[in-house]
PDB file of N, CA and C in Angstrom:
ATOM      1  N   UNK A   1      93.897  -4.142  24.335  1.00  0.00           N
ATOM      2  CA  UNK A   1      92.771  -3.313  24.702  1.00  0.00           C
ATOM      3  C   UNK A   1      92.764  -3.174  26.229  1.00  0.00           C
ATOM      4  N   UNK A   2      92.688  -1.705  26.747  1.00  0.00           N
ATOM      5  CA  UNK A   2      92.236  -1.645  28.191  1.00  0.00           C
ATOM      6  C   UNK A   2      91.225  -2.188  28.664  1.00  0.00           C
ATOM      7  N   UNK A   3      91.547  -2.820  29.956  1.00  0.00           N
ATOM      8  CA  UNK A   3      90.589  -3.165  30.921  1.00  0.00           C
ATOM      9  C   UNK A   3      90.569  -2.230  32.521  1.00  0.00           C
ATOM     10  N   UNK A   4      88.988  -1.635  32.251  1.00  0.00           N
ATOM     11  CA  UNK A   4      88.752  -1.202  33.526  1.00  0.00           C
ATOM     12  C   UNK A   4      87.835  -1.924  34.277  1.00  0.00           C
ATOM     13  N   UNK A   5      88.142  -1.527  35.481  1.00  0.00           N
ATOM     14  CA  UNK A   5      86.924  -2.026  36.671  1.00  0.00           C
ATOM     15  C   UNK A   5      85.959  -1.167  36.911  1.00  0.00           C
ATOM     16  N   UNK A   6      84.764  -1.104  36.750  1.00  0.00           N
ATOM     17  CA  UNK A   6      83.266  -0.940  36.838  1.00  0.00           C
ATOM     18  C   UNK A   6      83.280  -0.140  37.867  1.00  0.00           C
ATOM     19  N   UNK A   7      83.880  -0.423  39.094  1.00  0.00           N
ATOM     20  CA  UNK A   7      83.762   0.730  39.999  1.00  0.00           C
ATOM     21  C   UNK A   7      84.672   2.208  39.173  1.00  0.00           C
ATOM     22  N   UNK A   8      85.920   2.029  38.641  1.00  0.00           N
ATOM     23  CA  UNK A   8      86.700   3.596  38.117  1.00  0.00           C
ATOM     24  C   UNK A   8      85.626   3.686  37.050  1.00  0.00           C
ATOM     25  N   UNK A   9      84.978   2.367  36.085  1.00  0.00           N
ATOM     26  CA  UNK A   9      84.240   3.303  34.741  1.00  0.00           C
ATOM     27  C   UNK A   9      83.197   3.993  35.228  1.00  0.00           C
ATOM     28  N   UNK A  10      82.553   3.652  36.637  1.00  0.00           N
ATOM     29  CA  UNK A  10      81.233   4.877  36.846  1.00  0.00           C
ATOM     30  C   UNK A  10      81.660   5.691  37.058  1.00  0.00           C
ATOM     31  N   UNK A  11      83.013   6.140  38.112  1.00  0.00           N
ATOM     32  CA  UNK A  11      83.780   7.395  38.597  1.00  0.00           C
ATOM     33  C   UNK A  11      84.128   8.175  37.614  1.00  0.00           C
ATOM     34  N   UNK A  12      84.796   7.738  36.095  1.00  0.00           N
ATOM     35  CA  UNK A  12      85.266   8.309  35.334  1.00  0.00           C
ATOM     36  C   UNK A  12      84.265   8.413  33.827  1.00  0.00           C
ATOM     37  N   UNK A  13      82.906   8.199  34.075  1.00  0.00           N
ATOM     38  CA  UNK A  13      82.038   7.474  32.673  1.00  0.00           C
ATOM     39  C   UNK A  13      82.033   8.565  31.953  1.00  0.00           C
ATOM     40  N   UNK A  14      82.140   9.705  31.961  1.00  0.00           N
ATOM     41  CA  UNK A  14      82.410  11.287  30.684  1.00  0.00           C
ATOM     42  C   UNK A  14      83.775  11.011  30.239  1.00  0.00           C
ATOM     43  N   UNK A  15      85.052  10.760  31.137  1.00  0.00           N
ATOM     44  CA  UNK A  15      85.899  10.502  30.537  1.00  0.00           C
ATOM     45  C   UNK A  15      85.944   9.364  29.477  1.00  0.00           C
ATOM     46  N   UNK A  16      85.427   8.133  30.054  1.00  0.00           N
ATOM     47  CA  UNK A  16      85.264   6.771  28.930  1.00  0.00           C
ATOM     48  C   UNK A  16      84.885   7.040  28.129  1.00  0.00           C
ATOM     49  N   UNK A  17      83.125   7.738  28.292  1.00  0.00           N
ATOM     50  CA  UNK A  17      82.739   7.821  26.844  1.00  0.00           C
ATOM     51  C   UNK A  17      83.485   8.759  25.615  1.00  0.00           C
ATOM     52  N   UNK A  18      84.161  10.121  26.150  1.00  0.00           N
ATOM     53  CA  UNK A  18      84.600  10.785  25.397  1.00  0.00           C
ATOM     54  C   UNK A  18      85.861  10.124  24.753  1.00  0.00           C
ATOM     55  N   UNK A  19      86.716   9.503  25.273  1.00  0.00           N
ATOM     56  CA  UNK A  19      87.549   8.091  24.486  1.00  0.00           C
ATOM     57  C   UNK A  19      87.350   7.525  23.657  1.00  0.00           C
ATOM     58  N   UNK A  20      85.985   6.883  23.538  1.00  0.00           N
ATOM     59  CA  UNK A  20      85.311   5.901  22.853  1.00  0.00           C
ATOM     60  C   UNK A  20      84.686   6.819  21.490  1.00  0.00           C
ATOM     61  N   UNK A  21      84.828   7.476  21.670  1.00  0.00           N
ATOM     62  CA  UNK A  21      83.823   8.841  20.891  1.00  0.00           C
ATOM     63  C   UNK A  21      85.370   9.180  19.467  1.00  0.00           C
ATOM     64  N   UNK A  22      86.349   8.908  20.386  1.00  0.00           N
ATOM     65  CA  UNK A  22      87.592   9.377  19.736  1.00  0.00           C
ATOM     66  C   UNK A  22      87.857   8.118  18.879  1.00  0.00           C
ATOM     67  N   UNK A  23      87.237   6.610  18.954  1.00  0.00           N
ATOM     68  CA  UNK A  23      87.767   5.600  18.468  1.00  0.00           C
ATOM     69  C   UNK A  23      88.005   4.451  19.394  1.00  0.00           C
ATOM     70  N   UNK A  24      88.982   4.912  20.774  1.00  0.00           N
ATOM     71  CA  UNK A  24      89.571   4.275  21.489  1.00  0.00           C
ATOM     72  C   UNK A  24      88.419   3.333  22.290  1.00  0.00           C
ATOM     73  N   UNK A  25      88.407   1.881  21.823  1.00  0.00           N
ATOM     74  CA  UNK A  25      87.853   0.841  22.421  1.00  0.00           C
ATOM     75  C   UNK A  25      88.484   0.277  23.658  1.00  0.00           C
ATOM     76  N   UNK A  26      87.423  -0.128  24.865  1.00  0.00           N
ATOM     77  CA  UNK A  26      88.264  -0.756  25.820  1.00  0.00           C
ATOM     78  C   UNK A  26      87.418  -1.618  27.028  1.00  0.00           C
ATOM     79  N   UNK A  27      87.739  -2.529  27.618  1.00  0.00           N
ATOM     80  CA  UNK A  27      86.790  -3.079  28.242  1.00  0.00           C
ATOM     81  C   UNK A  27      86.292  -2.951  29.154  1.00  0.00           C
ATOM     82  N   UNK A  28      85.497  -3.187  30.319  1.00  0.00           N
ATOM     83  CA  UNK A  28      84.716  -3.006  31.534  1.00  0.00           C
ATOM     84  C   UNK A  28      84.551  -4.379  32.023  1.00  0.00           C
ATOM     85  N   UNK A  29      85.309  -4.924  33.288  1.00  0.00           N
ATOM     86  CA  UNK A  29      85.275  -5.674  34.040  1.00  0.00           C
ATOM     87  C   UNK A  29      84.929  -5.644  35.310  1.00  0.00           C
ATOM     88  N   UNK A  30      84.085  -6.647  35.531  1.00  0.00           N
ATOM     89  CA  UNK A  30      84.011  -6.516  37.700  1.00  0.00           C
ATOM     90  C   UNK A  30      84.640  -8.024  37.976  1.00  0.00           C
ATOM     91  N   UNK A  31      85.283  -7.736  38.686  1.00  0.00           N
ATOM     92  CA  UNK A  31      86.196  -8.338  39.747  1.00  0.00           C
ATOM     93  C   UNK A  31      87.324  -9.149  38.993  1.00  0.00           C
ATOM     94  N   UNK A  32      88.014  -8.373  37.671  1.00  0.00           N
ATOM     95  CA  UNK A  32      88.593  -9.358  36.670  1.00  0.00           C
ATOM     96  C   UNK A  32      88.211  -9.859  35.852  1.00  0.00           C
ATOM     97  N   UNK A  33      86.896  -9.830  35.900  1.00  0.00           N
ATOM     98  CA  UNK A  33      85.848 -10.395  34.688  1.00  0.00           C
ATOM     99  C   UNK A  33      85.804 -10.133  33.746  1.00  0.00           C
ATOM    100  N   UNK A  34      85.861 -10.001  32.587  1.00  0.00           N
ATOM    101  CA  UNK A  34      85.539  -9.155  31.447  1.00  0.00           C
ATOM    102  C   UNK A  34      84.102  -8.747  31.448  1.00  0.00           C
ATOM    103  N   UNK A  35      83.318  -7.886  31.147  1.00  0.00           N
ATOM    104  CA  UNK A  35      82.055  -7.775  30.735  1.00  0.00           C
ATOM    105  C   UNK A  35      81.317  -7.602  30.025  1.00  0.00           C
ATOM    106  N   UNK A  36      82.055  -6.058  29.345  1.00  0.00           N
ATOM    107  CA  UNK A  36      81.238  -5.498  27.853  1.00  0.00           C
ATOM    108  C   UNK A  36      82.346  -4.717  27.605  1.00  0.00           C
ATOM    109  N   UNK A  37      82.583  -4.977  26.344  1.00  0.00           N
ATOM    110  CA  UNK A  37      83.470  -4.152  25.883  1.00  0.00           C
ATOM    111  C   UNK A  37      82.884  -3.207  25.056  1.00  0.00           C
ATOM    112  N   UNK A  38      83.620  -1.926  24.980  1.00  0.00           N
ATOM    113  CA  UNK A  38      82.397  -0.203  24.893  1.00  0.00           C
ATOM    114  C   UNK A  38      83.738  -0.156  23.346  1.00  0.00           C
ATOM    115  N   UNK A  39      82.784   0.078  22.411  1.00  0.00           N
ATOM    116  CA  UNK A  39      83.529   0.948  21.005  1.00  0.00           C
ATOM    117  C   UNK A  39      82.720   1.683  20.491  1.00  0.00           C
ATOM    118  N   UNK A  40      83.279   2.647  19.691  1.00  0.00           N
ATOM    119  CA  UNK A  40      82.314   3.828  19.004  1.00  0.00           C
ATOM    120  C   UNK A  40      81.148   3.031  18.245  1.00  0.00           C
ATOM    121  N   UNK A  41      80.303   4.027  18.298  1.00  0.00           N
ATOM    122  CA  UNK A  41      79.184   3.545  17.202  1.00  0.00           C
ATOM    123  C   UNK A  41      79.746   4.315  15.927  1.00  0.00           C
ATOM    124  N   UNK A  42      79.762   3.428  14.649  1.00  0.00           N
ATOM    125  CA  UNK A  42      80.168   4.657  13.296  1.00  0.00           C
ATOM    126  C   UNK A  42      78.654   4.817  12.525  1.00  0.00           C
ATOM    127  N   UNK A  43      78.410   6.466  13.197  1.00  0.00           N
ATOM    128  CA  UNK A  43      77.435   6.656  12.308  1.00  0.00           C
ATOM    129  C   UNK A  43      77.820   8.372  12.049  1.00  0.00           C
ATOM    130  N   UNK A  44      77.044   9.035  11.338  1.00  0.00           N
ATOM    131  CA  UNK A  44      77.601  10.356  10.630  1.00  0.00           C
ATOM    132  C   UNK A  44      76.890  11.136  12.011  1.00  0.00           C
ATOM    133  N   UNK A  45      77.893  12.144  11.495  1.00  0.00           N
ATOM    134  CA  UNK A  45      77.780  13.436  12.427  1.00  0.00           C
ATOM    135  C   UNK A  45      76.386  14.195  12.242  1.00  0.00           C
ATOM    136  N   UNK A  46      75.723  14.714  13.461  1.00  0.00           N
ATOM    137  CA  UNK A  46      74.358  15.333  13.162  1.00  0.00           C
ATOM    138  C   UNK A  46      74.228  15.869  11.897  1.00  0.00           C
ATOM    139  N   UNK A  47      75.468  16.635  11.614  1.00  0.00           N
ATOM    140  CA  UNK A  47      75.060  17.660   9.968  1.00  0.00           C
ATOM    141  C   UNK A  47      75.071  17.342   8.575  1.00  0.00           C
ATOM    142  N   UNK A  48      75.600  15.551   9.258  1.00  0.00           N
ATOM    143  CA  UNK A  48      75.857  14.347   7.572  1.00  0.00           C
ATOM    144  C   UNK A  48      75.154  13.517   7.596  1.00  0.00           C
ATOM    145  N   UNK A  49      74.096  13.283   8.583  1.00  0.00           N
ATOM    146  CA  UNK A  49      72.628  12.633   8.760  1.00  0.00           C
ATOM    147  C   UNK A  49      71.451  13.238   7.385  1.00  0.00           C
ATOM    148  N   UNK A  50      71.304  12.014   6.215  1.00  0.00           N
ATOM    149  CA  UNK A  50      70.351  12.099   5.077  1.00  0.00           C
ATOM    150  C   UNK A  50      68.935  12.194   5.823  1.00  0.00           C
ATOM    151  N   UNK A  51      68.439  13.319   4.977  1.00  0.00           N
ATOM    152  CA  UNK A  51      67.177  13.235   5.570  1.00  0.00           C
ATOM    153  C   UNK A  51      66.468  12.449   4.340  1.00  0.00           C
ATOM    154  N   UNK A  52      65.106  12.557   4.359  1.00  0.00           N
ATOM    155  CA  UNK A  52      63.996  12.492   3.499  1.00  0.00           C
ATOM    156  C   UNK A  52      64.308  13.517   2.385  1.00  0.00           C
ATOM    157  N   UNK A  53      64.075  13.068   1.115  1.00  0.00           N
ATOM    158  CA  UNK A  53      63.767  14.151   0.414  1.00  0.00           C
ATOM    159  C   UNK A  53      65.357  14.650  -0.288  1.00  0.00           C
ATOM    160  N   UNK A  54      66.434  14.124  -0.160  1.00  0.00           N
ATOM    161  CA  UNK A  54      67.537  14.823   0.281  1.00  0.00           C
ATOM    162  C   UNK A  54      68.015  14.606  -1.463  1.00  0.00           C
ATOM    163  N   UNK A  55      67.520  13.567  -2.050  1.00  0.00           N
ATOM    164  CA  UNK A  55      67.898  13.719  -3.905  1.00  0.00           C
ATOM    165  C   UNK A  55      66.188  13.818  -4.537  1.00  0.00           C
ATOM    166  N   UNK A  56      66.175  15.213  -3.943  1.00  0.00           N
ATOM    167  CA  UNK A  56      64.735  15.825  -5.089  1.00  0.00           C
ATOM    168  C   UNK A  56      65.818  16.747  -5.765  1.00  0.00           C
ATOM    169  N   UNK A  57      64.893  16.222  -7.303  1.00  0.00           N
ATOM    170  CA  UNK A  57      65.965  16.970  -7.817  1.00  0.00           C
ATOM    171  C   UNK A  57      66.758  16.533  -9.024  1.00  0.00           C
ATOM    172  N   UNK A  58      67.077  15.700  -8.274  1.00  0.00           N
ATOM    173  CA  UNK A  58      68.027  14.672  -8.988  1.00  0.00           C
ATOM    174  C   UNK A  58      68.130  13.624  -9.819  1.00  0.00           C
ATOM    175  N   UNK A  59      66.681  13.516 -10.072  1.00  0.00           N
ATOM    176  CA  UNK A  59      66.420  12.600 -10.913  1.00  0.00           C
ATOM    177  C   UNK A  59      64.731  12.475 -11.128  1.00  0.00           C
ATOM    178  N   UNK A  60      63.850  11.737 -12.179  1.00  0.00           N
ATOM    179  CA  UNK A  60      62.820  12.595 -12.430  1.00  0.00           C
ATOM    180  C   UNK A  60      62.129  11.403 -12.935  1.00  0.00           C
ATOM    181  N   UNK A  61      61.015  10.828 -12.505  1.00  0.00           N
ATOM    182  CA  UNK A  61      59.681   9.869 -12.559  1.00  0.00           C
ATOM    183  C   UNK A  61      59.069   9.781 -13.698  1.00  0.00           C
ATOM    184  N   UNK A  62      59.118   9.105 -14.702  1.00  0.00           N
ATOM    185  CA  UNK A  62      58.336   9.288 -16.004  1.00  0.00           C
ATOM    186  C   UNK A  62      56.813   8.901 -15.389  1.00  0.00           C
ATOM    187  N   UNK A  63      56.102   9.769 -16.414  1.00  0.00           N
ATOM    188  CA  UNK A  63      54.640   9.868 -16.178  1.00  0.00           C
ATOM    189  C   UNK A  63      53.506   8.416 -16.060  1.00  0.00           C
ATOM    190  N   UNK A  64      54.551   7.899 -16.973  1.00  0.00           N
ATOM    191  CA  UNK A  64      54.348   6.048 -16.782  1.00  0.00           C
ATOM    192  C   UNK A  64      54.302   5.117 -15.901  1.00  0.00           C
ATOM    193  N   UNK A  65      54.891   5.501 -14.786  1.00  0.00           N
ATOM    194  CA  UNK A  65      55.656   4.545 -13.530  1.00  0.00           C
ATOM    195  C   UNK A  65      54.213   3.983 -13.050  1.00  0.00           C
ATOM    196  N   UNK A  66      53.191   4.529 -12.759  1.00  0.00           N
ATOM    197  CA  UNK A  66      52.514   3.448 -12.099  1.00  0.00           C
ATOM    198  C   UNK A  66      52.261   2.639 -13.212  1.00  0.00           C
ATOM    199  N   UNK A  67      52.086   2.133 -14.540  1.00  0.00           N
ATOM    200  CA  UNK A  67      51.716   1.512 -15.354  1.00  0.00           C
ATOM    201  C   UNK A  67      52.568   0.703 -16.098  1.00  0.00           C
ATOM    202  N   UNK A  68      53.941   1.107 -15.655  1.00  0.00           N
ATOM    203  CA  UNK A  68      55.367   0.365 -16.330  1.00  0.00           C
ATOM    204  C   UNK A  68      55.223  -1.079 -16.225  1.00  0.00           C
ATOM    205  N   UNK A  69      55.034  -2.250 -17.011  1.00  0.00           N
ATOM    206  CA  UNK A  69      55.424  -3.570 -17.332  1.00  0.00           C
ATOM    207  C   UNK A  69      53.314  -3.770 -16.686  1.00  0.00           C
ATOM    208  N   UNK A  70      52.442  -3.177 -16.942  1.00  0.00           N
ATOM    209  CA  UNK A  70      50.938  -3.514 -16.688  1.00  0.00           C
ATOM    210  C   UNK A  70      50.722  -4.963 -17.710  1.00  0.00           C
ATOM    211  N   UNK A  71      50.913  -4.578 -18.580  1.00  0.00           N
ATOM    212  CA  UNK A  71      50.768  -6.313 -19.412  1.00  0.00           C
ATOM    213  C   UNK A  71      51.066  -7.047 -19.259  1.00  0.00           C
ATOM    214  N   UNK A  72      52.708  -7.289 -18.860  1.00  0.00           N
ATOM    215  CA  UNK A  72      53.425  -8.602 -18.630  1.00  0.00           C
ATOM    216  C   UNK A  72      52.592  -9.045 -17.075  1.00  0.00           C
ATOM    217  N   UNK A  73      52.524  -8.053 -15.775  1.00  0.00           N
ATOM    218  CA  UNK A  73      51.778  -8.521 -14.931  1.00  0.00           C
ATOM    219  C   UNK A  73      50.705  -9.020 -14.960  1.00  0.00           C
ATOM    220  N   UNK A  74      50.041  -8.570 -16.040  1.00  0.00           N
ATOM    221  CA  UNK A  74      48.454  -8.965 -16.489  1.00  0.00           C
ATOM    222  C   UNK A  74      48.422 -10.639 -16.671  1.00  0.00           C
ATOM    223  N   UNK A  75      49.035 -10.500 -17.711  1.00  0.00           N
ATOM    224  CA  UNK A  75      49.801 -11.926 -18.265  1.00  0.00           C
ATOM    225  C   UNK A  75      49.731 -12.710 -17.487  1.00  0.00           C
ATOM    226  N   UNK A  76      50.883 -12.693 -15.915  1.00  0.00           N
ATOM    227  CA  UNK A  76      51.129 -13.446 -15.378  1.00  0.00           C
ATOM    228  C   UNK A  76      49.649 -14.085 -14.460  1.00  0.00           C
ATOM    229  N   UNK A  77      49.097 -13.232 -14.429  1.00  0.00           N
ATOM    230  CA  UNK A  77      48.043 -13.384 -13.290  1.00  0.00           C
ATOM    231  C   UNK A  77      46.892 -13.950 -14.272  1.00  0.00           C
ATOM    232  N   UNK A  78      46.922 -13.789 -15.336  1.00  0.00           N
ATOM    233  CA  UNK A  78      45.804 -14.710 -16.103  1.00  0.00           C
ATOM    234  C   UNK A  78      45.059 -13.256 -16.871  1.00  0.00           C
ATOM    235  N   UNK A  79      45.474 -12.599 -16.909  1.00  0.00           N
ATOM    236  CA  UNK A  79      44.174 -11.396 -16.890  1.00  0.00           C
ATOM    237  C   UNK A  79      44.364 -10.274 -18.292  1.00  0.00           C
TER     238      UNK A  79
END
């Protein structure tokens, strides 16, 4: 893995990040140091971001659901 020095990663920081964006991980050192090493974040592209709501549709709530297993809870609680 590359190591840069902190003074070229501020000079060059559009170039780094667009690297990092590609995959390519690499480190950030001052004075030889290691410091933080920069890798992509993996998350989906703005247009593969799930919203809310995104499986209406798809499947369908019986009219029951708030009342599903009411006895056995009853039961448990004494009632």
């Amino acid at each position: 893995m590359e190591s840069i020095n902190i003074h070229e990663a501020k000079t060059r920081l559009s170039q780094l990040i667009a690297r990092a964006q590609h995959g390519e991980a690499f480190i950030i050192a001052k004075a030889g140091k290691p410091m933080v090493r920069v890798t992509p974040i993996d998350s989906p592209e703005p247009g593969q971001q799930l919203r809310l709501g995104f499986l209406a549709g798809q499947f369908s709530v019986p009219d029951d659901f708030d009342r599903m297993g009411e006895d056995e809870i009853a039961d448990m609680f004494g009632g």
